[in-house]
C-alpha atoms as a PDB file:
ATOM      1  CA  UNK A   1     -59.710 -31.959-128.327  1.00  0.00           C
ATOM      2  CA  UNK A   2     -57.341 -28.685-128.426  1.00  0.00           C
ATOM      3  CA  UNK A   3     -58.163 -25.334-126.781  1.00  0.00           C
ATOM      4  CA  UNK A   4     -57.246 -22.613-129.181  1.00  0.00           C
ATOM      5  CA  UNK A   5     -55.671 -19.573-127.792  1.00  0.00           C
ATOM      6  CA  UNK A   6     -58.879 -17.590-127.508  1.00  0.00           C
ATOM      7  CA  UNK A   7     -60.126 -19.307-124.855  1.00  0.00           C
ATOM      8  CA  UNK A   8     -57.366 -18.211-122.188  1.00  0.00           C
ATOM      9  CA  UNK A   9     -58.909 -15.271-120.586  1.00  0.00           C
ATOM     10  CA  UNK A  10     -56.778 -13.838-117.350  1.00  0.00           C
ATOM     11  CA  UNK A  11     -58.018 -13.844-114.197  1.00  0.00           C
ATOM     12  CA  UNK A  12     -56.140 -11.865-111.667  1.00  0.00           C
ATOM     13  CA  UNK A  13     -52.647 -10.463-111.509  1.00  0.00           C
ATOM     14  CA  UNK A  14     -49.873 -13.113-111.745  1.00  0.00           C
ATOM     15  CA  UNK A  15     -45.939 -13.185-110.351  1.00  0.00           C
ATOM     16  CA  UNK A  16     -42.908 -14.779-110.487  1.00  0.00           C
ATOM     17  CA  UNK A  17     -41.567 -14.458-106.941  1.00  0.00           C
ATOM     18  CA  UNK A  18     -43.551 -13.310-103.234  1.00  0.00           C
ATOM     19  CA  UNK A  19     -46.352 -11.531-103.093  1.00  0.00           C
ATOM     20  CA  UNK A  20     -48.425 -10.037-100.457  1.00  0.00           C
ATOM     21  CA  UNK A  21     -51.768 -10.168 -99.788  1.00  0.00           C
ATOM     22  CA  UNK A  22     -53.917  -7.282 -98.350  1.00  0.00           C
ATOM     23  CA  UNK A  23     -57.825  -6.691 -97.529  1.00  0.00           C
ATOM     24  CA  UNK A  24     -59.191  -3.754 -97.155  1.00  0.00           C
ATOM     25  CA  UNK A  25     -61.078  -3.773 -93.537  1.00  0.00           C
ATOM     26  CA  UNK A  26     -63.630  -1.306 -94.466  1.00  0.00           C
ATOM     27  CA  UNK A  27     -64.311  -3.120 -97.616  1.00  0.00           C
ATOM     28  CA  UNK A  28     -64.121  -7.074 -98.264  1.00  0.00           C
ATOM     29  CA  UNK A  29     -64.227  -6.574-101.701  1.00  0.00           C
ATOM     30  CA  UNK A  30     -61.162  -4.585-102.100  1.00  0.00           C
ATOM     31  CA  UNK A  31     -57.774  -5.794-102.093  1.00  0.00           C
ATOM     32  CA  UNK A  32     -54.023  -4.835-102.677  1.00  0.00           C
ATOM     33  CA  UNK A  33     -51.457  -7.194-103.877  1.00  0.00           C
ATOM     34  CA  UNK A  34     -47.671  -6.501-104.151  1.00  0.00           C
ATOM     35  CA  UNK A  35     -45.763  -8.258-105.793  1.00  0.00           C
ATOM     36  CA  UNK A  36     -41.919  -8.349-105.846  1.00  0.00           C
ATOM     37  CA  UNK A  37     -41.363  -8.273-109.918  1.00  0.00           C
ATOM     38  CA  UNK A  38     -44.613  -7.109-111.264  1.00  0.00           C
ATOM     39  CA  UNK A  39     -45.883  -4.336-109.691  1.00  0.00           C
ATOM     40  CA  UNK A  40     -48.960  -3.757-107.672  1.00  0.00           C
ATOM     41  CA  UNK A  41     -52.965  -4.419-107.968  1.00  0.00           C
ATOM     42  CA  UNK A  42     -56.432  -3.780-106.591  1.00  0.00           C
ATOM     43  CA  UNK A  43     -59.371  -5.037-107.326  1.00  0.00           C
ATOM     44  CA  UNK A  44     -62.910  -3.496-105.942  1.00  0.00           C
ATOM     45  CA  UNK A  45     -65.154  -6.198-106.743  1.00  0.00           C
ATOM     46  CA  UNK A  46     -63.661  -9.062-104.817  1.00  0.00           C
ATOM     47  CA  UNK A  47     -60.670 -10.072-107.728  1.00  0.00           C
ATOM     48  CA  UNK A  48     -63.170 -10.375-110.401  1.00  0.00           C
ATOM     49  CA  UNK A  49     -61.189  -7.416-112.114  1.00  0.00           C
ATOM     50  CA  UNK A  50     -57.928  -6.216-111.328  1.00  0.00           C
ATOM     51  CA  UNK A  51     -55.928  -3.266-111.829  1.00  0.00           C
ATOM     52  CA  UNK A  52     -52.336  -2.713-112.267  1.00  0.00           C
ATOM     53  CA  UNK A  53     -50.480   0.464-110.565  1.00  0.00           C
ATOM     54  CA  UNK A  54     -46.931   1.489-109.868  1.00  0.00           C
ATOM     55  CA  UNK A  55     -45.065   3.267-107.298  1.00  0.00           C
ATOM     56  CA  UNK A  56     -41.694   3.443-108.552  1.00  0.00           C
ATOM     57  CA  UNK A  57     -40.693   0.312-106.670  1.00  0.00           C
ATOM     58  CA  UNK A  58     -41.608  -2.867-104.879  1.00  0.00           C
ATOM     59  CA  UNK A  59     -44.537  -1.674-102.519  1.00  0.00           C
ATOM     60  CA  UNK A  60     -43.282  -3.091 -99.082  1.00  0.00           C
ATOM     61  CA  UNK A  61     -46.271  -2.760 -97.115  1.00  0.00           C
ATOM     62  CA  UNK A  62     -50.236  -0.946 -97.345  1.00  0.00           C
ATOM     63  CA  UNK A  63     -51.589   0.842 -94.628  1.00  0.00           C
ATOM     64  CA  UNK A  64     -55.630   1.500 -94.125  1.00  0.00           C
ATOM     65  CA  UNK A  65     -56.910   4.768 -92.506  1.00  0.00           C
ATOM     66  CA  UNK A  66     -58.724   3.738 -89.629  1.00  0.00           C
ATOM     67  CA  UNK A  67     -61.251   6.020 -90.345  1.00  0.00           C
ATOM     68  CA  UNK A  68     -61.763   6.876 -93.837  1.00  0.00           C
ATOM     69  CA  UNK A  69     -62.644   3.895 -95.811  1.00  0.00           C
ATOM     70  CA  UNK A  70     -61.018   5.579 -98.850  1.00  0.00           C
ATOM     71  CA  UNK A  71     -57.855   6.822 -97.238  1.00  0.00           C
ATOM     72  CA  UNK A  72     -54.386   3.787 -98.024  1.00  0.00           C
ATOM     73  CA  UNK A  73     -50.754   4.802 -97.315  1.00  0.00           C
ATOM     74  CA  UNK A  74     -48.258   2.467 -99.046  1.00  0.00           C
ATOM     75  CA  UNK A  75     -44.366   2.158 -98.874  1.00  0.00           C
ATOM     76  CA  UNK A  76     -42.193   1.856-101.863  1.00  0.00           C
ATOM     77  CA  UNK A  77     -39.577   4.307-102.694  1.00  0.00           C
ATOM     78  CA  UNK A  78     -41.108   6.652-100.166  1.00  0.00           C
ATOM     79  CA  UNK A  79     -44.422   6.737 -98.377  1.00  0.00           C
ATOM     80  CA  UNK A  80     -47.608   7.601-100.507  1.00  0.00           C
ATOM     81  CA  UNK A  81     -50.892   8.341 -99.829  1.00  0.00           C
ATOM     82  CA  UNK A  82     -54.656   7.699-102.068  1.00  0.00           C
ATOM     83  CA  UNK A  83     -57.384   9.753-100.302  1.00  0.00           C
ATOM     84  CA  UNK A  84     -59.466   8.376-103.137  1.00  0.00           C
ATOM     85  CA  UNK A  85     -60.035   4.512-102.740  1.00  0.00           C
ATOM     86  CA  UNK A  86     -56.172   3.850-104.749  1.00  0.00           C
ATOM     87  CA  UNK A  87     -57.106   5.295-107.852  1.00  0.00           C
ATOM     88  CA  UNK A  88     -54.789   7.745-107.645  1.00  0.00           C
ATOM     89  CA  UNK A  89     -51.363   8.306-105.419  1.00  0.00           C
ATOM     90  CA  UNK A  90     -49.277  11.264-104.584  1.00  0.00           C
ATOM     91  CA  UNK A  91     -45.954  10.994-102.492  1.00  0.00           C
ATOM     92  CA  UNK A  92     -46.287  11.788 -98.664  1.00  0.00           C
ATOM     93  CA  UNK A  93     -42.948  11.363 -97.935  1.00  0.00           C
ATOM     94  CA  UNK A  94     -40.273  12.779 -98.729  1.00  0.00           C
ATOM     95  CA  UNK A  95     -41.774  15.779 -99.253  1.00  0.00           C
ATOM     96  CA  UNK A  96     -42.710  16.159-102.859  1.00  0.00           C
ATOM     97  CA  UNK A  97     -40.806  20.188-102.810  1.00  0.00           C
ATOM     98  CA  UNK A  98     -37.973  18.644-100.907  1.00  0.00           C
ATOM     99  CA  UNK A  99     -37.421  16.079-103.586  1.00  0.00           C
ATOM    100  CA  UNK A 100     -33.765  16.841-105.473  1.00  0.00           C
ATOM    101  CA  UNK A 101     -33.394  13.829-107.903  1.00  0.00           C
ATOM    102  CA  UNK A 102     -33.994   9.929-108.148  1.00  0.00           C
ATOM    103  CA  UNK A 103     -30.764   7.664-107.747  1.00  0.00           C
ATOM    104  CA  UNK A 104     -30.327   3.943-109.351  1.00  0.00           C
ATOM    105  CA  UNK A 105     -27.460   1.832-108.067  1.00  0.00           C
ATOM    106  CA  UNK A 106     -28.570  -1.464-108.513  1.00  0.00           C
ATOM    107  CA  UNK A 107     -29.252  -3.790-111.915  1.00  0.00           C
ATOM    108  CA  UNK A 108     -32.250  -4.180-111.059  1.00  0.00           C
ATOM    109  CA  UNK A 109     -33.415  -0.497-111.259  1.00  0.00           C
ATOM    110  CA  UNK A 110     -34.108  -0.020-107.653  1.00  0.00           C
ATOM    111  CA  UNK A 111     -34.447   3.426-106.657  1.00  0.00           C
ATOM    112  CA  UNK A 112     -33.616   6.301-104.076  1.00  0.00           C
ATOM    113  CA  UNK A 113     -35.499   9.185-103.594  1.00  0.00           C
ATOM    114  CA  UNK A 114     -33.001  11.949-103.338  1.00  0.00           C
ATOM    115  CA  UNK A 115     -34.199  15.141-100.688  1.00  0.00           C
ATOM    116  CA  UNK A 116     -32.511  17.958 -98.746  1.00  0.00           C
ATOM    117  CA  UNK A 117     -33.154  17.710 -95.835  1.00  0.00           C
ATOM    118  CA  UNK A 118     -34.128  14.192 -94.932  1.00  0.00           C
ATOM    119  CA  UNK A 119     -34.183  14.257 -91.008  1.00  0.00           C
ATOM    120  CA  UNK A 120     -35.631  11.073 -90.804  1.00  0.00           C
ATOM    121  CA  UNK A 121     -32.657   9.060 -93.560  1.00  0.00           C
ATOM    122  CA  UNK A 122     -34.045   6.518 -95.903  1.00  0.00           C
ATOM    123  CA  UNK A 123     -36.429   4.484 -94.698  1.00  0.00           C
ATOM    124  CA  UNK A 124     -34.953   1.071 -94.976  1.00  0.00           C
ATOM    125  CA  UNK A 125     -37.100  -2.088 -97.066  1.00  0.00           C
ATOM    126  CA  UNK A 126     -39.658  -4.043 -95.196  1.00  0.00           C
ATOM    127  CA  UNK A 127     -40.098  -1.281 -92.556  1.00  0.00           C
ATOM    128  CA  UNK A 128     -43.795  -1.188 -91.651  1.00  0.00           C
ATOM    129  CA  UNK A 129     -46.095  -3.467 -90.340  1.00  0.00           C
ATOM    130  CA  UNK A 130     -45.825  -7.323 -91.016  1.00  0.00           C
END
């Protein structure tokens, strides 16, 4: 006996290449995933649901505010901040006023975040902690 195609339901966020994996510590039930084609996801309720979000690149690393259950920093094309439990993100760094243009070199639509000044240079991929 067949299964039609109504009875595939998705289940969590799927990729093609590496993901990584991480847990919230103030919260078991929430978790980030980045994924290196698809974009990132959090779920609240322990990957029952998930949702999908984008930072304008791969997400190389999440960050948890030791102190603020609701405070994340993640990495992508610059550094970005939720105060709000990743429902929303604004950019952190570069400066969001400092911010001159976005550049695309590769075929794969990587990007660049373009400022004057940027003291610090661009932060190079995989830069944060492992």
């Amino acid at each position: 006996m067949g299964t039609a195609a109504g009875d595939f339901r998705i289940i969590g966020p799927a990729a093609a290449g590496p993901c990584s994996i991480h847990h919230q510590p103030h919260d078991a039930n929430t978790v980030l995933i980045s994924c290196d084609m698809t974009g990132s996801y959090i779920t609240h309720d322990g990957g029952r649901t998930w949702r999908m979000f984008n930072l304008r690149g791969v997400v190389d690393f999440f960050v948890f505010d030791p102190r603020d259950a609701k405070t994340m920093y993640a990495h992508a094309t610059g550094l970005w901040r939720s105060t709000d439990g990743g429902e929303k993100w604004t950019l952190v760094y570069p400066s969001p006023a400092a911010v001159k243009g976005v550049k695309m070199n590769s075929d794969h639509s990587d990007e660049q975040i373009l400022a004057d000044p940027d003291p610090l240079g661009m932060m190079p991929p995989g830069c944060g902690p492992s």
